[in-house]
Protein backbone atom coordinates (compact mmCIF):
# COMPACT_ATOMS: atom_id res chain seq x y z
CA UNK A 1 3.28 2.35 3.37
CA UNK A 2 4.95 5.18 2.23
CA UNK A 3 4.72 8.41 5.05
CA UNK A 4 5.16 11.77 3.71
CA UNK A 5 6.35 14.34 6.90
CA UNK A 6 4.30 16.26 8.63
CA UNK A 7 1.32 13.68 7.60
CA UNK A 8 -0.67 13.43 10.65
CA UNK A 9 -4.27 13.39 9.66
CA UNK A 10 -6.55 11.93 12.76
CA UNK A 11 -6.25 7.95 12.80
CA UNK A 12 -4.29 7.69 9.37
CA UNK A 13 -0.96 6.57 10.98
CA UNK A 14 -2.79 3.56 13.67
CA UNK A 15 -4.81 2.79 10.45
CA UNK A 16 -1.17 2.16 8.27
CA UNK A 17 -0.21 0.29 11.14
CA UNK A 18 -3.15 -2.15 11.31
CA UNK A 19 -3.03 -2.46 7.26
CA UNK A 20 0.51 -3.51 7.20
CA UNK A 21 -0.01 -5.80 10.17
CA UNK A 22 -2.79 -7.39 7.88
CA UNK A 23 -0.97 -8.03 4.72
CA UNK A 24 1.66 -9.50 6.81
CA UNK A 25 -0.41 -11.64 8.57
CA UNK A 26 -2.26 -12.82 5.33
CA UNK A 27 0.79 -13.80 3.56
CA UNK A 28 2.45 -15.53 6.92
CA UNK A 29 -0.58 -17.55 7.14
CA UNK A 30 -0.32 -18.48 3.57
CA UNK A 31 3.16 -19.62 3.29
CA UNK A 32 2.74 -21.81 7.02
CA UNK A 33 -0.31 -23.15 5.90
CA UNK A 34 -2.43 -22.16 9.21
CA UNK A 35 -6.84 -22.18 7.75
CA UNK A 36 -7.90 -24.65 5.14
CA UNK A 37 -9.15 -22.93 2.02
CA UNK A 38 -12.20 -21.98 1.95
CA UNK A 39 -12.64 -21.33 5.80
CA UNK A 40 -13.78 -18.64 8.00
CA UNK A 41 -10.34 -17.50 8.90
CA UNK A 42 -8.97 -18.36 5.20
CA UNK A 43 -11.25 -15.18 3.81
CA UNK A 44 -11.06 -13.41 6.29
CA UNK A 45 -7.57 -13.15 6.25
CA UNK A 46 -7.20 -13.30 2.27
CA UNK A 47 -9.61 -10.21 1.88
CA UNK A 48 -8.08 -8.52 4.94
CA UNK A 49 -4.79 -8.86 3.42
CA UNK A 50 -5.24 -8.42 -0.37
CA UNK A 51 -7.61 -5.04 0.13
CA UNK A 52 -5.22 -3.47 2.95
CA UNK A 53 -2.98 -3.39 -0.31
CA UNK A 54 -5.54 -1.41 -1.73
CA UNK A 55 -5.98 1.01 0.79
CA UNK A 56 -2.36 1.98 0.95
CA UNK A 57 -3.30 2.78 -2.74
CA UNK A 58 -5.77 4.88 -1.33
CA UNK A 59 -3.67 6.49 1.49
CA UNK A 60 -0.51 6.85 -0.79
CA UNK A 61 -2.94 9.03 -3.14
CA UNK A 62 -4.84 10.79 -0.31
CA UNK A 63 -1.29 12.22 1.64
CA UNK A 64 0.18 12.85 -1.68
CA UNK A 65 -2.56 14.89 -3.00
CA UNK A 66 -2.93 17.08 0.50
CA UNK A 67 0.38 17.90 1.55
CA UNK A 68 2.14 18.46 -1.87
CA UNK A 69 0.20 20.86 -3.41
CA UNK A 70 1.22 22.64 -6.97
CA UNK A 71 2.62 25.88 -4.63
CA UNK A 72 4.69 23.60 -2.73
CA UNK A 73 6.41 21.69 -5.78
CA UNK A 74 7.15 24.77 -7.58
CA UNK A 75 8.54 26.23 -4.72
CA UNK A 76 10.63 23.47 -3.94
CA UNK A 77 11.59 22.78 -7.46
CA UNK A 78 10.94 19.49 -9.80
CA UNK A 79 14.57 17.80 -8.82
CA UNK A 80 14.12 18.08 -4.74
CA UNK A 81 10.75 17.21 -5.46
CA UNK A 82 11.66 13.88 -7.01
CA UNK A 83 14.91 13.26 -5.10
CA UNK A 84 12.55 13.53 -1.60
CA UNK A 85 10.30 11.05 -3.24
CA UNK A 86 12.88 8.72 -4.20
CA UNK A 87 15.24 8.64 -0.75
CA UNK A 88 11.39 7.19 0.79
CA UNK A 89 11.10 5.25 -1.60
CA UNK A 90 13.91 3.57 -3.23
CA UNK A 91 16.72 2.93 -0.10
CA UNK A 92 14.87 0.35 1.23
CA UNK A 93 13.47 -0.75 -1.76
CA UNK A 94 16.80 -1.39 -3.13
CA UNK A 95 18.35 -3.54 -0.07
CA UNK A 96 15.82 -5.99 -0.25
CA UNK A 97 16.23 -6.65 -3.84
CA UNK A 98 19.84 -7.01 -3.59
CA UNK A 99 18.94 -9.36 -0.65
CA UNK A 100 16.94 -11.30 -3.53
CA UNK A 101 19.80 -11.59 -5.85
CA UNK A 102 22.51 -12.06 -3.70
CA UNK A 103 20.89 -15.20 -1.88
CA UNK A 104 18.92 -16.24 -4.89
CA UNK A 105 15.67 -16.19 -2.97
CA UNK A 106 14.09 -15.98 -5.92
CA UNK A 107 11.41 -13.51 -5.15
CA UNK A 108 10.93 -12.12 -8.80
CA UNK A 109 11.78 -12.89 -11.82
CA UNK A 110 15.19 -14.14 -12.99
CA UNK A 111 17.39 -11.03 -12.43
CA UNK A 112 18.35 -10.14 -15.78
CA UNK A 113 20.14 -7.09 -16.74
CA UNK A 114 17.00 -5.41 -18.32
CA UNK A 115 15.13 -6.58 -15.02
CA UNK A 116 17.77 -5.15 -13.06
CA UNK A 117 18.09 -1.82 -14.65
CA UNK A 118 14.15 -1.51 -14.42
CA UNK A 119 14.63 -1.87 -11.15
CA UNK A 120 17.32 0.59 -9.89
CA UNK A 121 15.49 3.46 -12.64
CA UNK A 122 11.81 2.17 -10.64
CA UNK A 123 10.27 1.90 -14.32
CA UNK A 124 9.23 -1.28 -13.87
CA UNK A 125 5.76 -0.37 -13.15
CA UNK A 126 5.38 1.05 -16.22
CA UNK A 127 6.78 -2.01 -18.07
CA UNK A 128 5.08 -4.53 -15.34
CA UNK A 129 4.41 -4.07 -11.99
CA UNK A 130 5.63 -8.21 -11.19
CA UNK A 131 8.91 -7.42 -12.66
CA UNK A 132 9.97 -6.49 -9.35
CA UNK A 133 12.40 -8.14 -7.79
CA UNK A 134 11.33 -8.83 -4.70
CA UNK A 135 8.19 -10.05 -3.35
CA UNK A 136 5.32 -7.36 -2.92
CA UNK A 137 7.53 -4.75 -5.13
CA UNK A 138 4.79 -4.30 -7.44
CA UNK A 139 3.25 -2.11 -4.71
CA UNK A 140 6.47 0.13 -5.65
CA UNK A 141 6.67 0.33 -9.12
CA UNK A 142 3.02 1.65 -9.59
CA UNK A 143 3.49 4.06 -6.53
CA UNK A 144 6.71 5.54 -8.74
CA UNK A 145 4.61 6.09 -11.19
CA UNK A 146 2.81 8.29 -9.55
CA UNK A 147 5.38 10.26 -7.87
CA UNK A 148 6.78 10.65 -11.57
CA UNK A 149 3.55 12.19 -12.79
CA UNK A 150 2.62 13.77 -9.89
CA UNK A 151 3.85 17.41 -11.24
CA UNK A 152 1.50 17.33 -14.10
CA UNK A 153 -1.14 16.05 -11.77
CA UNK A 154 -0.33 18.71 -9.59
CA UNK A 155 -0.51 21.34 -11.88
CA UNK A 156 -3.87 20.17 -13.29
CA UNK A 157 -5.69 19.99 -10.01
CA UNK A 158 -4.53 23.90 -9.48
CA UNK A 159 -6.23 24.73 -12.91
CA UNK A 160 -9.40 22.18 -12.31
CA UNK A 161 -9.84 22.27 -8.77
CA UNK A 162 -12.16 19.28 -7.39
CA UNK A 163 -14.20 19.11 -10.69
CA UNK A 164 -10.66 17.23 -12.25
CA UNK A 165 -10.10 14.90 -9.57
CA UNK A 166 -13.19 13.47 -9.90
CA UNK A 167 -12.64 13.33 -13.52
CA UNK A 168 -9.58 11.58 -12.94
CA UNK A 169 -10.95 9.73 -10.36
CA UNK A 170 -13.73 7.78 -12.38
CA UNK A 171 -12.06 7.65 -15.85
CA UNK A 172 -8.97 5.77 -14.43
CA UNK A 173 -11.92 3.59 -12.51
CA UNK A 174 -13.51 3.06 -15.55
CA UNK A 175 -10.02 2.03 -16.95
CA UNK A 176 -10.25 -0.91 -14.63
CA UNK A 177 -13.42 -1.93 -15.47
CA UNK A 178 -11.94 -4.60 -18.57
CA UNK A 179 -9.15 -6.05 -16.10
CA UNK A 180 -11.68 -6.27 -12.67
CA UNK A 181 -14.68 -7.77 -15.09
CA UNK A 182 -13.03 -10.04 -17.09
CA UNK A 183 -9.38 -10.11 -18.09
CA UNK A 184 -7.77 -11.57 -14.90
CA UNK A 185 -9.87 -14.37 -14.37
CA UNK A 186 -9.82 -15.10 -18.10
CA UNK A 187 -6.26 -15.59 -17.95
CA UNK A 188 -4.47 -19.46 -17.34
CA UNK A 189 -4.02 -19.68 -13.67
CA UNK A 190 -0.01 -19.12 -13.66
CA UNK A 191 -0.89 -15.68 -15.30
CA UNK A 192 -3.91 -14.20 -13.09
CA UNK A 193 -2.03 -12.36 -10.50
CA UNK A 194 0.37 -10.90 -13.41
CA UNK A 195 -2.55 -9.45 -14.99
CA UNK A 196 -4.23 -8.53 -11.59
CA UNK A 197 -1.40 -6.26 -10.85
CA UNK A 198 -1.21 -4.27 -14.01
CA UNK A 199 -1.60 -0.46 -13.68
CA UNK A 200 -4.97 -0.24 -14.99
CA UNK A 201 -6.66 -2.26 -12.70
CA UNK A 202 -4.34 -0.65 -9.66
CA UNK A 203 -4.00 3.18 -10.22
CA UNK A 204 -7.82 4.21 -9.79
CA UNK A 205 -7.20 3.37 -6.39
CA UNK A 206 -4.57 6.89 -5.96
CA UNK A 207 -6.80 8.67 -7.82
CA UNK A 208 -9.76 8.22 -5.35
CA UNK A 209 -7.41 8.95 -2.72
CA UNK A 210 -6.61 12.30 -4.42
CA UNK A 211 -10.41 12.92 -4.49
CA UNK A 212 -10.22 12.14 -0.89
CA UNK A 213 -7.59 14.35 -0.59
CA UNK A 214 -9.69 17.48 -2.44
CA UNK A 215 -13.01 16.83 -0.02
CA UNK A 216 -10.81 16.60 2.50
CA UNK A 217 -9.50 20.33 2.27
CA UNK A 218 -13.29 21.71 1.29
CA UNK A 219 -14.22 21.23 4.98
CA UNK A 220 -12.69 21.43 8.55
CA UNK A 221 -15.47 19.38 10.10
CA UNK A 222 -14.22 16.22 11.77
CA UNK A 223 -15.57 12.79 13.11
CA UNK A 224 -14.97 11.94 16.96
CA UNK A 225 -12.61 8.97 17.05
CA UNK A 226 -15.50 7.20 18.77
CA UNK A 227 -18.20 7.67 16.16
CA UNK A 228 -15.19 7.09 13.81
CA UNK A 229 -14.70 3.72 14.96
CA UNK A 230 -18.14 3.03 15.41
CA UNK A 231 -19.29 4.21 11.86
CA UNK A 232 -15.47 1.68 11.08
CA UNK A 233 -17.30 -1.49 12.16
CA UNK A 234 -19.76 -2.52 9.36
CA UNK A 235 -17.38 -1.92 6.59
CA UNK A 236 -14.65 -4.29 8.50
CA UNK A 237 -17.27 -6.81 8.56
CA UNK A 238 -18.24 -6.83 5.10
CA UNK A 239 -14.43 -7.36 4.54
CA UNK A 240 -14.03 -10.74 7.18
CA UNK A 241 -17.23 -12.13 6.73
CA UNK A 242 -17.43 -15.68 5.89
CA UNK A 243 -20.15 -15.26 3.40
CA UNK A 244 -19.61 -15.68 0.06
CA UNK A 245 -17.38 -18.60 0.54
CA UNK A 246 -14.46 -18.78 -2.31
CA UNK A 247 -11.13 -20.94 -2.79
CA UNK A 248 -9.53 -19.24 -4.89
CA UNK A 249 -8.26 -16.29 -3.35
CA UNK A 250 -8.38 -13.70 -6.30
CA UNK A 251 -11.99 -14.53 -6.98
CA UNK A 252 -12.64 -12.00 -4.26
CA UNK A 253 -10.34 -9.29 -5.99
CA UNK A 254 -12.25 -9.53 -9.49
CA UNK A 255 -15.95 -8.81 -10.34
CA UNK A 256 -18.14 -6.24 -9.06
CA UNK A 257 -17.82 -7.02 -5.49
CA UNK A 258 -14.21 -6.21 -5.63
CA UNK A 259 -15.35 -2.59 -6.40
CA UNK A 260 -18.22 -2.45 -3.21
CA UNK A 261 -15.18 -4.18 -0.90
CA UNK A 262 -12.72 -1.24 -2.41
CA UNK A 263 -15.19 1.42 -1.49
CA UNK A 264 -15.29 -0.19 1.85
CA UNK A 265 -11.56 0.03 2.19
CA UNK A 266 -11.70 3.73 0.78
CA UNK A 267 -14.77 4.26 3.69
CA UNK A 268 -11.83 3.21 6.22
CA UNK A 269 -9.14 5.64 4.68
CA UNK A 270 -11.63 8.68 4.83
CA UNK A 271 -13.33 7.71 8.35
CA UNK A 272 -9.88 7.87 9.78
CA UNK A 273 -8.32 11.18 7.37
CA UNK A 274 -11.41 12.98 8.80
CA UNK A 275 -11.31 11.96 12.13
CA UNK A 276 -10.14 14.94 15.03
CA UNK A 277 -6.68 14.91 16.17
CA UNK A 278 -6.71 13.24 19.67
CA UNK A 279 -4.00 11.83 21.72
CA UNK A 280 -3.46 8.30 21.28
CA UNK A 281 -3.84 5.80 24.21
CA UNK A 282 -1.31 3.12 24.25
CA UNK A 283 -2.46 1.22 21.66
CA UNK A 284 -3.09 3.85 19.26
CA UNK A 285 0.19 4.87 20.33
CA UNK A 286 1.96 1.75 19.40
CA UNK A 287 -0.21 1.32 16.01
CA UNK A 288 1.41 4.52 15.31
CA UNK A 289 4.43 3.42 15.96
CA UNK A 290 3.61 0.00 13.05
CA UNK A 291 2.67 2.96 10.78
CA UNK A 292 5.87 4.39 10.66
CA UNK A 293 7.49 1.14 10.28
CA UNK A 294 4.96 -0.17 7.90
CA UNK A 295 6.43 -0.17 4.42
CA UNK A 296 9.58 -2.05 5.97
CA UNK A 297 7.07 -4.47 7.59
CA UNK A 298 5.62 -5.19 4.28
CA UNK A 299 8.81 -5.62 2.34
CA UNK A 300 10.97 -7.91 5.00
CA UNK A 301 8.16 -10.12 6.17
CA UNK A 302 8.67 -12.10 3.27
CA UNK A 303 12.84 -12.62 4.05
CA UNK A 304 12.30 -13.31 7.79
CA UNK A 305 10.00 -16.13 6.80
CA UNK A 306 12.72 -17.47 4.66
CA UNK A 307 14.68 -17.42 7.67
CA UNK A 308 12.12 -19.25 9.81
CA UNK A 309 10.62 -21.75 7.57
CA UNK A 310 12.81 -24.25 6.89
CA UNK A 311 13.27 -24.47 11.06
CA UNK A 312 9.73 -23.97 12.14
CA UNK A 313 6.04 -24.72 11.31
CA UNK A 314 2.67 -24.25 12.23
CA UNK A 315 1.49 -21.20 14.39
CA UNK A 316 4.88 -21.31 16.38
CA UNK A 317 6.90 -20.23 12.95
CA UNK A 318 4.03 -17.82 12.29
CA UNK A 319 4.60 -16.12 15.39
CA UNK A 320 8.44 -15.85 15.33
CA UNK A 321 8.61 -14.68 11.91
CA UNK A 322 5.93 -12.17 12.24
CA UNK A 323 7.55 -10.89 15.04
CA UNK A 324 11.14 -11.02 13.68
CA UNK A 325 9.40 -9.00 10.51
CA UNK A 326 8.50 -6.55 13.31
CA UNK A 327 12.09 -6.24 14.42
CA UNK A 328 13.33 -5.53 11.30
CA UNK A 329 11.19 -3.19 10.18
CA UNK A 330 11.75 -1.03 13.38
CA UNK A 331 15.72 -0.97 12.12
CA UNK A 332 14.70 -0.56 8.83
CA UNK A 333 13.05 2.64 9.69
CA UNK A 334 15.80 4.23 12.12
CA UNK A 335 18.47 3.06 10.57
CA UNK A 336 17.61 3.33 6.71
CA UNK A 337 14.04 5.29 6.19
CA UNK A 338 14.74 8.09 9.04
CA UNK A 339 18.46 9.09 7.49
CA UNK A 340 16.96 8.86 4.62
CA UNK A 341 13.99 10.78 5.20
CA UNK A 342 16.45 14.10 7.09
CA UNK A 343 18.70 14.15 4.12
CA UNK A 344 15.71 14.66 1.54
CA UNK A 345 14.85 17.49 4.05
CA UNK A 346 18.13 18.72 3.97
CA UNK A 347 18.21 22.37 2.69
CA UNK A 348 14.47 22.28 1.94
CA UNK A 349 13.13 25.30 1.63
């Protein structure tokens, strides 16, 4: 969700686009009821929405780790740095939760002091990602974290070159191991998705982006968008196939076969990273358009169907708050995340 500058890397910003459009149609469908558990269209859209999460993970890592490189944050300096990273991050971020308390939506947790201090500081990932105060904010706090160790990373990667980010890569993947295996379904059910959400079974996912990132810049070869989207189709079906059948939703996001659907998700990031720059047709065009507005898609879907719901059901409130969530995010972007985004490029050097 989040979109550095200057980040156009073959069919990364259609594939944002379609991610966000996925999550937001997963969670819509959820909260107005539209596929019995257990269907076709139930998993499909559960795993299509719960591992396009994961492969914003991905992309955060990958555009992180190849345009901010250990030159460029020296040069720039530590505090612009960090300020850039927090005007894309935390404008947006911090309308919606005040949008939580004010109305007492009651997205979160109760809105404590402590909660709301962890909040405006964006530490809450490292105390726990759900203590977010807005629906989907956990997402936020774990991608912080990252932007606040990013220097170090940064600087590490210069002195270890690939060999490190594969290092990093599979210890913080072997860090998950515990939480992926065992510890989430282990838990009472009111507790699963807490411990689901925790950084150690979440921030493996940047790390193999940053590896992503580091084969990425050991070759200029690149994939036709055709063959791209041809070699694209077997790892989409292993993600809406019907087969195996599940209720419970996060019984596809634990075990082993979360770890062969991640590596489909990360097969999606790289196919479209290391796809050739062409020009869009019209849809790619407006997909690229959904990317930009993607992280405000993700965030105010959740507020527009407050808005709809208690007026409209079925497949007819689907549609209007889906496409109200669309709306929104487009202002979110020009009128919040584009400001935003000049004055962290203000005096850059």
């Amino acid at each position: 969700m989040d979109r550095p500058a200057s980040s156009r890397f073959g069919g990364l910003d259609p594939l944002r686009g379609i991610l966000a459009l996925c999550v937001a149609v997963y969670h819509l469908s959820v909260w107005f009821s539209l596929s019995e558990s257990g269907s076709g269209l139930n998993i499909a859209t559960a795993r299509l929405g719960n591992y396009s999460v994961s492969a914003f993970f991905v992309l955060s890592g990958f555009l992180l780790f190849r345009t901010a490189s250990w030159a460029r944050v020296r040069t720039e300096g530590l505090g612009r740095f960090w300020l850039r990273r927090f005007l894309r991050l935390a404008p947006l971020f911090y309308l919606v939760c005040t949008l939580n308390v004010v109305f007492r939506l009651g997205m979160g947790p109760d809105p404590t002091w402590v909660r709301i201090l962890e909040n405006l500081t964006l530490t809450f990932g490292a105390v726990h990602p759900n203590h977010a105060l807005v629906t989907g904010g956990w997402y936020v706090g774990l991608v912080a974290l990252l932007y606040f160790a990013y220097p170090a990373l940064a600087w590490l990667r210069e002195k270890g070159g690939l060999p490190f980010l594969v290092v990093l890569a599979l210890g913080l993947w072997a860090w998950s191991l515990p939480s992926t295996l065992q510890d989430v379904m282990e838990q009472p059910l009111w507790n699963r998705f807490h411990t689901y959400v925790l950084a150690p079974n979440q921030l493996f996912l940047l790390a193999w982006g940053a590896l992503l990132a580091g084969l990425h810049e050991t070759t200029e070869k690149r994939l036709e968008p055709k063959l791209a989207l041809l070699l694209a189709l077997p790892l989409v079906w292993l993600l809406i196939k019907p087969t195996p059948r599940f209720f419970d939703h996060l019984a596809a996001l634990t075990g082993w076969s979360r770890y062969g659907y991640l590596l489909a998700v990360t097969g999606l990031v790289a196919l479209a990273a290391f796809t050739r720059d062409a020009e869009p047709g019209r849809l790619g065009k407006q997909l690229t358009r959904l990317g930009a507005w993607s992280y405000g898609l993700y965030l105010l879907h959740p507020f527009t169907m407050k808005l709809v719901a208690p007026h409209l059901s079925g497949w007819a409130g689907f549609a209007l708050t889906l496409g109200l969530a669309i709306l929104a995010a487009w202002g979110a972007h020009r009128w919040i995340e584009e400001p935003m985004g000049k004055l962290g490029r203000a005096g850059k050097r």
